[in-house]
PDB file of N, CA and C in Angstrom:
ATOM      1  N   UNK A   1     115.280 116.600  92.316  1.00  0.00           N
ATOM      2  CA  UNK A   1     115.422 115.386  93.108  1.00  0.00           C
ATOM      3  C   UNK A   1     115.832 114.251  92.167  1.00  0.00           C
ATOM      4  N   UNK A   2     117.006 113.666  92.661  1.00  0.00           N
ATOM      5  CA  UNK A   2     117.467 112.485  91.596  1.00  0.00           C
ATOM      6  C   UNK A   2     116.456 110.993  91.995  1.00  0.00           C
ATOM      7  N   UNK A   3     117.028 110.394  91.173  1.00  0.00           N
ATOM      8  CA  UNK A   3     116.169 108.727  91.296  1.00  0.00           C
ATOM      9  C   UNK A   3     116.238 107.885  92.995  1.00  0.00           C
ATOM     10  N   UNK A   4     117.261 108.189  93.041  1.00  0.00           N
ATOM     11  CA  UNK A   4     117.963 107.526  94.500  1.00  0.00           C
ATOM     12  C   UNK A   4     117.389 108.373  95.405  1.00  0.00           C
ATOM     13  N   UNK A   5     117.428 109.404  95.524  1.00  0.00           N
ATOM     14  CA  UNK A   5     116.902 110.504  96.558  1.00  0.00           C
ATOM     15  C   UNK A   5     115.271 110.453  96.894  1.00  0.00           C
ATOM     16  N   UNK A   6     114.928 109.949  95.499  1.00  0.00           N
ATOM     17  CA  UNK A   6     113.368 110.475  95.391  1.00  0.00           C
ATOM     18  C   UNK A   6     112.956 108.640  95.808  1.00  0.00           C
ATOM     19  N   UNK A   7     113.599 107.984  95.637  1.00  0.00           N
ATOM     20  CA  UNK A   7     113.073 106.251  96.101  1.00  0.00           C
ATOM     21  C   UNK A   7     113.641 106.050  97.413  1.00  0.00           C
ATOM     22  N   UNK A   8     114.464 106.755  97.997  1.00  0.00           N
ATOM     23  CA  UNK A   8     114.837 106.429  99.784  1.00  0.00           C
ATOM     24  C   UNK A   8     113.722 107.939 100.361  1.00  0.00           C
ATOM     25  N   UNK A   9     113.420 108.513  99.440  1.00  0.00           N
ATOM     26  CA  UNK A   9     111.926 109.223 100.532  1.00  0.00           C
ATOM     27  C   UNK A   9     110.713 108.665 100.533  1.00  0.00           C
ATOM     28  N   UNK A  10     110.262 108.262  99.169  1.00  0.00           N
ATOM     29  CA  UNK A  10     109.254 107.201  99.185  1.00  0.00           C
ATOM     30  C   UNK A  10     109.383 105.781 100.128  1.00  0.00           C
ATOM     31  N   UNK A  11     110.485 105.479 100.360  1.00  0.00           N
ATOM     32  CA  UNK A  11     110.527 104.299 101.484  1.00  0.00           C
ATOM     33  C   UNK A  11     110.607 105.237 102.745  1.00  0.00           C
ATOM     34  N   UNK A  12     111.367 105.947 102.811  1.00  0.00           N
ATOM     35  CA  UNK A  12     111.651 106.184 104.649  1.00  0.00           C
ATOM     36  C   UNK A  12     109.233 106.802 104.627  1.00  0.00           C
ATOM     37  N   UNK A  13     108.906 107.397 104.277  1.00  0.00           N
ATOM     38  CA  UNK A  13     107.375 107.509 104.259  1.00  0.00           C
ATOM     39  C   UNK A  13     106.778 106.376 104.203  1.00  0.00           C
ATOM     40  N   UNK A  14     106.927 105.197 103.728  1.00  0.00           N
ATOM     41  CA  UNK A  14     106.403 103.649 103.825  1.00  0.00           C
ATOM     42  C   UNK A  14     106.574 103.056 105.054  1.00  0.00           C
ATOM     43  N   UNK A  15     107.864 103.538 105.330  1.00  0.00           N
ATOM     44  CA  UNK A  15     108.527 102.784 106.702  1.00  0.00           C
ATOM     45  C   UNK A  15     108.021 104.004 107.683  1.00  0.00           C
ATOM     46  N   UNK A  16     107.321 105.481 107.664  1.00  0.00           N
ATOM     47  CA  UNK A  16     106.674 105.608 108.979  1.00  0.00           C
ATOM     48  C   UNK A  16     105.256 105.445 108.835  1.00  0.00           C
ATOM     49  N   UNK A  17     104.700 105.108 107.634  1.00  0.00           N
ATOM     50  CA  UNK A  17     103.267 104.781 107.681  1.00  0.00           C
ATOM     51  C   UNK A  17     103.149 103.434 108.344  1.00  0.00           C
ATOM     52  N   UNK A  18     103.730 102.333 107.738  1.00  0.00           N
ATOM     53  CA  UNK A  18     103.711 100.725 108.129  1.00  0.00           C
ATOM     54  C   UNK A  18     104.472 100.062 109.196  1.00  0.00           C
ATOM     55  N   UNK A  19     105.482 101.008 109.371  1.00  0.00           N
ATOM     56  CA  UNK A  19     106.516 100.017 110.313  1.00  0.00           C
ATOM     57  C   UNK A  19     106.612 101.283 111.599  1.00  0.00           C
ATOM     58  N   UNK A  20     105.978 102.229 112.296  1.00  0.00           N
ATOM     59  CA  UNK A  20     106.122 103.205 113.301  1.00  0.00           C
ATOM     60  C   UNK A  20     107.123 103.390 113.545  1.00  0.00           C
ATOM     61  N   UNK A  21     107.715 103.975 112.095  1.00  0.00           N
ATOM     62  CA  UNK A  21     108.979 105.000 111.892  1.00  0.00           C
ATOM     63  C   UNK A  21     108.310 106.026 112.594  1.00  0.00           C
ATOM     64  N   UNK A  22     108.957 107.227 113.288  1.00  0.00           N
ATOM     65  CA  UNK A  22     108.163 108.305 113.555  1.00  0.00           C
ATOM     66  C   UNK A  22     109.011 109.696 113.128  1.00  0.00           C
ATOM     67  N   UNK A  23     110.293 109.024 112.947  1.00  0.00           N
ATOM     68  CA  UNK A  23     111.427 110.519 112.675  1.00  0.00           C
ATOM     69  C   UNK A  23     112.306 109.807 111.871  1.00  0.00           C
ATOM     70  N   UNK A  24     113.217 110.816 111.557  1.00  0.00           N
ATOM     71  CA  UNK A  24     114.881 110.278 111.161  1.00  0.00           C
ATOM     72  C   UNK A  24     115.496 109.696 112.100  1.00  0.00           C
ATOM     73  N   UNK A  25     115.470 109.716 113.190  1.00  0.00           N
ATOM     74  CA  UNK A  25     116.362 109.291 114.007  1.00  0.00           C
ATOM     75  C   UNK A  25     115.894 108.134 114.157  1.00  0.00           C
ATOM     76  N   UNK A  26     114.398 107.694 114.253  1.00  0.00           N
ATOM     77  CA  UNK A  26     113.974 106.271 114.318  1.00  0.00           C
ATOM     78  C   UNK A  26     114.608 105.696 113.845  1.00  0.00           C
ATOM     79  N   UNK A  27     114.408 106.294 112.040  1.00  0.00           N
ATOM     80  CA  UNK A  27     114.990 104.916 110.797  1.00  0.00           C
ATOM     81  C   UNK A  27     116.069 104.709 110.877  1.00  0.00           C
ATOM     82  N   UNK A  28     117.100 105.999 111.634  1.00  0.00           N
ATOM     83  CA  UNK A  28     118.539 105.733 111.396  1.00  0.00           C
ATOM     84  C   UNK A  28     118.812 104.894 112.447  1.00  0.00           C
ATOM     85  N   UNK A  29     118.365 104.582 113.804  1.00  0.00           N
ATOM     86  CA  UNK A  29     118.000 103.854 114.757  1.00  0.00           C
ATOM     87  C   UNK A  29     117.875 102.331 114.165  1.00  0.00           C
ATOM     88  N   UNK A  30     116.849 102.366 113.539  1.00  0.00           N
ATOM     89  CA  UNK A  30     116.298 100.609 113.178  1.00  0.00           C
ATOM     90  C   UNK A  30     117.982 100.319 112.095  1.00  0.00           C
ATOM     91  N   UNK A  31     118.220 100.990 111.363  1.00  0.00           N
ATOM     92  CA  UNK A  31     118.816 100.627 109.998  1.00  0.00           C
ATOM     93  C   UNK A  31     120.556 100.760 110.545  1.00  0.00           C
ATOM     94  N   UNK A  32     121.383 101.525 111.694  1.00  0.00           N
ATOM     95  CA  UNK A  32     121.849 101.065 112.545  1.00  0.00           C
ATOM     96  C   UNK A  32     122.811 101.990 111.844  1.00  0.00           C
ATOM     97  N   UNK A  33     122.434 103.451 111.582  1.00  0.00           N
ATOM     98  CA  UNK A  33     122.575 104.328 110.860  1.00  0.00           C
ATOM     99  C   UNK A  33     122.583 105.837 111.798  1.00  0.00           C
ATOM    100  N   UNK A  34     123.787 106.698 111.467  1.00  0.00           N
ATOM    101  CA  UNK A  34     123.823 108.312 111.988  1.00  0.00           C
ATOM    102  C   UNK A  34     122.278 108.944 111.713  1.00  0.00           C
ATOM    103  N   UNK A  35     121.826 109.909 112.566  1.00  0.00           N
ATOM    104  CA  UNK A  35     120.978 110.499 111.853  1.00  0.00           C
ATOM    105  C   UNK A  35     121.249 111.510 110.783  1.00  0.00           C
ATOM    106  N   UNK A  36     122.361 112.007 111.079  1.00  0.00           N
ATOM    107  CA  UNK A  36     123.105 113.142 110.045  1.00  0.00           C
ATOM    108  C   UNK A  36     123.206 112.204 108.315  1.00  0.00           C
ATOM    109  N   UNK A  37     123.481 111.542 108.766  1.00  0.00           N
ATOM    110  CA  UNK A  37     123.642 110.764 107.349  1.00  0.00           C
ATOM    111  C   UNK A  37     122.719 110.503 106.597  1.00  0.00           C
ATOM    112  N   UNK A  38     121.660 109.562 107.781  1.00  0.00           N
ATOM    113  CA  UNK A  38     119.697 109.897 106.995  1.00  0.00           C
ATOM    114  C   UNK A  38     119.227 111.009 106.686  1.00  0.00           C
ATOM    115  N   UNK A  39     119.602 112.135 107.426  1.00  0.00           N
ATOM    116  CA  UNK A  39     119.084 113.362 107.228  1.00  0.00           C
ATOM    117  C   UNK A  39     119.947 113.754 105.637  1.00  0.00           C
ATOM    118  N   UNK A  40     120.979 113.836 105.430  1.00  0.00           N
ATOM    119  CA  UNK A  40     121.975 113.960 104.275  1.00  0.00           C
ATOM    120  C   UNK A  40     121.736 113.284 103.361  1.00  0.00           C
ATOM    121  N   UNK A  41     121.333 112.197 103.279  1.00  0.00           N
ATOM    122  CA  UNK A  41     120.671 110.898 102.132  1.00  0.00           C
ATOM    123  C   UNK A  41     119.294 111.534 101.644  1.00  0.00           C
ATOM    124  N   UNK A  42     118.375 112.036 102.698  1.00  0.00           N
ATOM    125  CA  UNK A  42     117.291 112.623 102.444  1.00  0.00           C
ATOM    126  C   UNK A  42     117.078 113.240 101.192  1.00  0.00           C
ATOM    127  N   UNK A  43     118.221 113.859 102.443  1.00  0.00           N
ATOM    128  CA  UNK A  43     118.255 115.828 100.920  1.00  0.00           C
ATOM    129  C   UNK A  43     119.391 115.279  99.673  1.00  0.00           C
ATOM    130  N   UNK A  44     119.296 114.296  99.620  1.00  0.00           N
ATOM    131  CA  UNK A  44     119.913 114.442  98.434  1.00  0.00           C
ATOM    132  C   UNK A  44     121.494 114.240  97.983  1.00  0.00           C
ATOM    133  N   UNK A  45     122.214 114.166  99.420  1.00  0.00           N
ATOM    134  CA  UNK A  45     123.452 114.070  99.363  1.00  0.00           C
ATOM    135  C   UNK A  45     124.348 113.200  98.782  1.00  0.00           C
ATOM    136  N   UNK A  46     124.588 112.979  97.482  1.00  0.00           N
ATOM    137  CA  UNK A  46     125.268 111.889  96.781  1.00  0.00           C
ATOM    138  C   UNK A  46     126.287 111.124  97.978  1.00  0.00           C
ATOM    139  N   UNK A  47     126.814 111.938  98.457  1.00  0.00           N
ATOM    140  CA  UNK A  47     127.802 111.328  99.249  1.00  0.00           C
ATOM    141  C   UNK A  47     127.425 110.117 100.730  1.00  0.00           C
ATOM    142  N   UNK A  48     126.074 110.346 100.759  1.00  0.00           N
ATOM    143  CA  UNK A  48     125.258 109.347 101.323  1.00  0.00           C
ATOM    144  C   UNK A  48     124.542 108.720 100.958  1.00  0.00           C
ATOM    145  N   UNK A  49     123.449 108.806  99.716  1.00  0.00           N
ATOM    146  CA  UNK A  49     122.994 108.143  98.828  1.00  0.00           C
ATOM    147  C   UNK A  49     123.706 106.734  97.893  1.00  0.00           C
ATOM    148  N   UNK A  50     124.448 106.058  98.601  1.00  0.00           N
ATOM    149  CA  UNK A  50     125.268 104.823  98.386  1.00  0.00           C
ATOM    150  C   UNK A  50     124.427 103.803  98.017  1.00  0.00           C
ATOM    151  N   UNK A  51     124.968 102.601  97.153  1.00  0.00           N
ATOM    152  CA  UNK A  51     124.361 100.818  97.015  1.00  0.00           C
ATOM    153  C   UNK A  51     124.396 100.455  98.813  1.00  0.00           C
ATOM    154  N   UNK A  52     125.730 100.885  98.978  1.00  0.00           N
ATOM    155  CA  UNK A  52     125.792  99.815 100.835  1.00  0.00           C
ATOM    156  C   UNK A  52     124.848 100.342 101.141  1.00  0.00           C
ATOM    157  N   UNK A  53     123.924 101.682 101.291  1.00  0.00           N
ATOM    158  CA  UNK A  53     123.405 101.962 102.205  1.00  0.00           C
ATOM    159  C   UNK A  53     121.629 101.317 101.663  1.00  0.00           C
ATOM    160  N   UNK A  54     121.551 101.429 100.357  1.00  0.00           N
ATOM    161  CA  UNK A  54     120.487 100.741  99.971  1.00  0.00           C
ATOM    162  C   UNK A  54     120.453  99.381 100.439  1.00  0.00           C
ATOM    163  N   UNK A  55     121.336  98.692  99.901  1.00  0.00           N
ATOM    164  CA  UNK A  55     121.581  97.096 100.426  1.00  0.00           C
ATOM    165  C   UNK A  55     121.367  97.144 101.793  1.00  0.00           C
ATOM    166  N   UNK A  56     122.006  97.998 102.660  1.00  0.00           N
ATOM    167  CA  UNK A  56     121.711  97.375 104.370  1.00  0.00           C
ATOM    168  C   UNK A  56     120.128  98.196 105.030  1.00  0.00           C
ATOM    169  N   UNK A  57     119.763  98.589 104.238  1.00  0.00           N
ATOM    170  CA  UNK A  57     118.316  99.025 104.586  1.00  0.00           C
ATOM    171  C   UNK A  57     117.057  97.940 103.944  1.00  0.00           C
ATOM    172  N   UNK A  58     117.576  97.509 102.698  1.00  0.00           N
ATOM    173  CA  UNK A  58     117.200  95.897 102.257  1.00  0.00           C
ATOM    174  C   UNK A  58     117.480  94.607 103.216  1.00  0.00           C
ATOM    175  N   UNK A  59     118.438  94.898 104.078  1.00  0.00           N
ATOM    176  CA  UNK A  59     118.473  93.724 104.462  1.00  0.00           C
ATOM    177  C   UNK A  59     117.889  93.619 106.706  1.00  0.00           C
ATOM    178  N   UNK A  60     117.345  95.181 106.028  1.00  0.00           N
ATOM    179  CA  UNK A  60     116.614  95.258 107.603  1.00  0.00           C
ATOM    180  C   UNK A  60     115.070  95.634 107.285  1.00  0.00           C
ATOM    181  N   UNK A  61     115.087  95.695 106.383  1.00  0.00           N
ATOM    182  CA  UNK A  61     113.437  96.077 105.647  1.00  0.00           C
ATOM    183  C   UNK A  61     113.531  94.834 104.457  1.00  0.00           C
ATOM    184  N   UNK A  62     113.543  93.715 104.702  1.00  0.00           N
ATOM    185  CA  UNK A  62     113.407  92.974 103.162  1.00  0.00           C
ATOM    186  C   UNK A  62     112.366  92.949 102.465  1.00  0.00           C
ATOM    187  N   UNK A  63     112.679  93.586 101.490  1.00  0.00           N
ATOM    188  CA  UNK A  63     111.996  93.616 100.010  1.00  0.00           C
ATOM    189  C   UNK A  63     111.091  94.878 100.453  1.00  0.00           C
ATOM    190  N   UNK A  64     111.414  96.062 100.692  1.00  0.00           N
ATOM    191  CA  UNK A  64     110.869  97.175 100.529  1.00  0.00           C
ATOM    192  C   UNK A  64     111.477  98.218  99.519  1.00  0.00           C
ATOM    193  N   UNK A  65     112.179  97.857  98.644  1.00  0.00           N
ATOM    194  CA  UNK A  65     112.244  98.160  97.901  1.00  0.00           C
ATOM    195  C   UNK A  65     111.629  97.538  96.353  1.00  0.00           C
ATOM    196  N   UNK A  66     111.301  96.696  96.638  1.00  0.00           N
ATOM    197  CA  UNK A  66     110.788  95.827  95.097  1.00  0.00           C
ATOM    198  C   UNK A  66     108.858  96.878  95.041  1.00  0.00           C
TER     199      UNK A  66
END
């Protein structure tokens, strides 16, 4: 598990403990996001694991990443 992979699972688990995330499809729901793509970011998929996608999950969760 790389750095990026392993810090958007530790948040999407923050965001269903605190914010009643309940699935992937929720977060990809709130964050205005495919679920295929959350699901693909999950596992690891460089090709979804992006800055934009960090940045626009920062800017619908602010400061859940700090």
């Amino acid at each position: 598990m790389n750095d990026k992979q392993k810090r958007l699972n530790e948040v999407y688990a923050h965001l269903k403990k605190h914010f009643g995330i309940h699935n992937q499809t929720d977060f990809a729901d709130a964050i205005e996001r495919s679920r295929s793509v959350i699901s693909s970011a999950l596992n690891g998929n460089e090709d979804n694991l992006t800055d934009k996608l960090f940045k626009h999950i920062c800017s619908v969760y602010e400061g859940v990443f700090n």
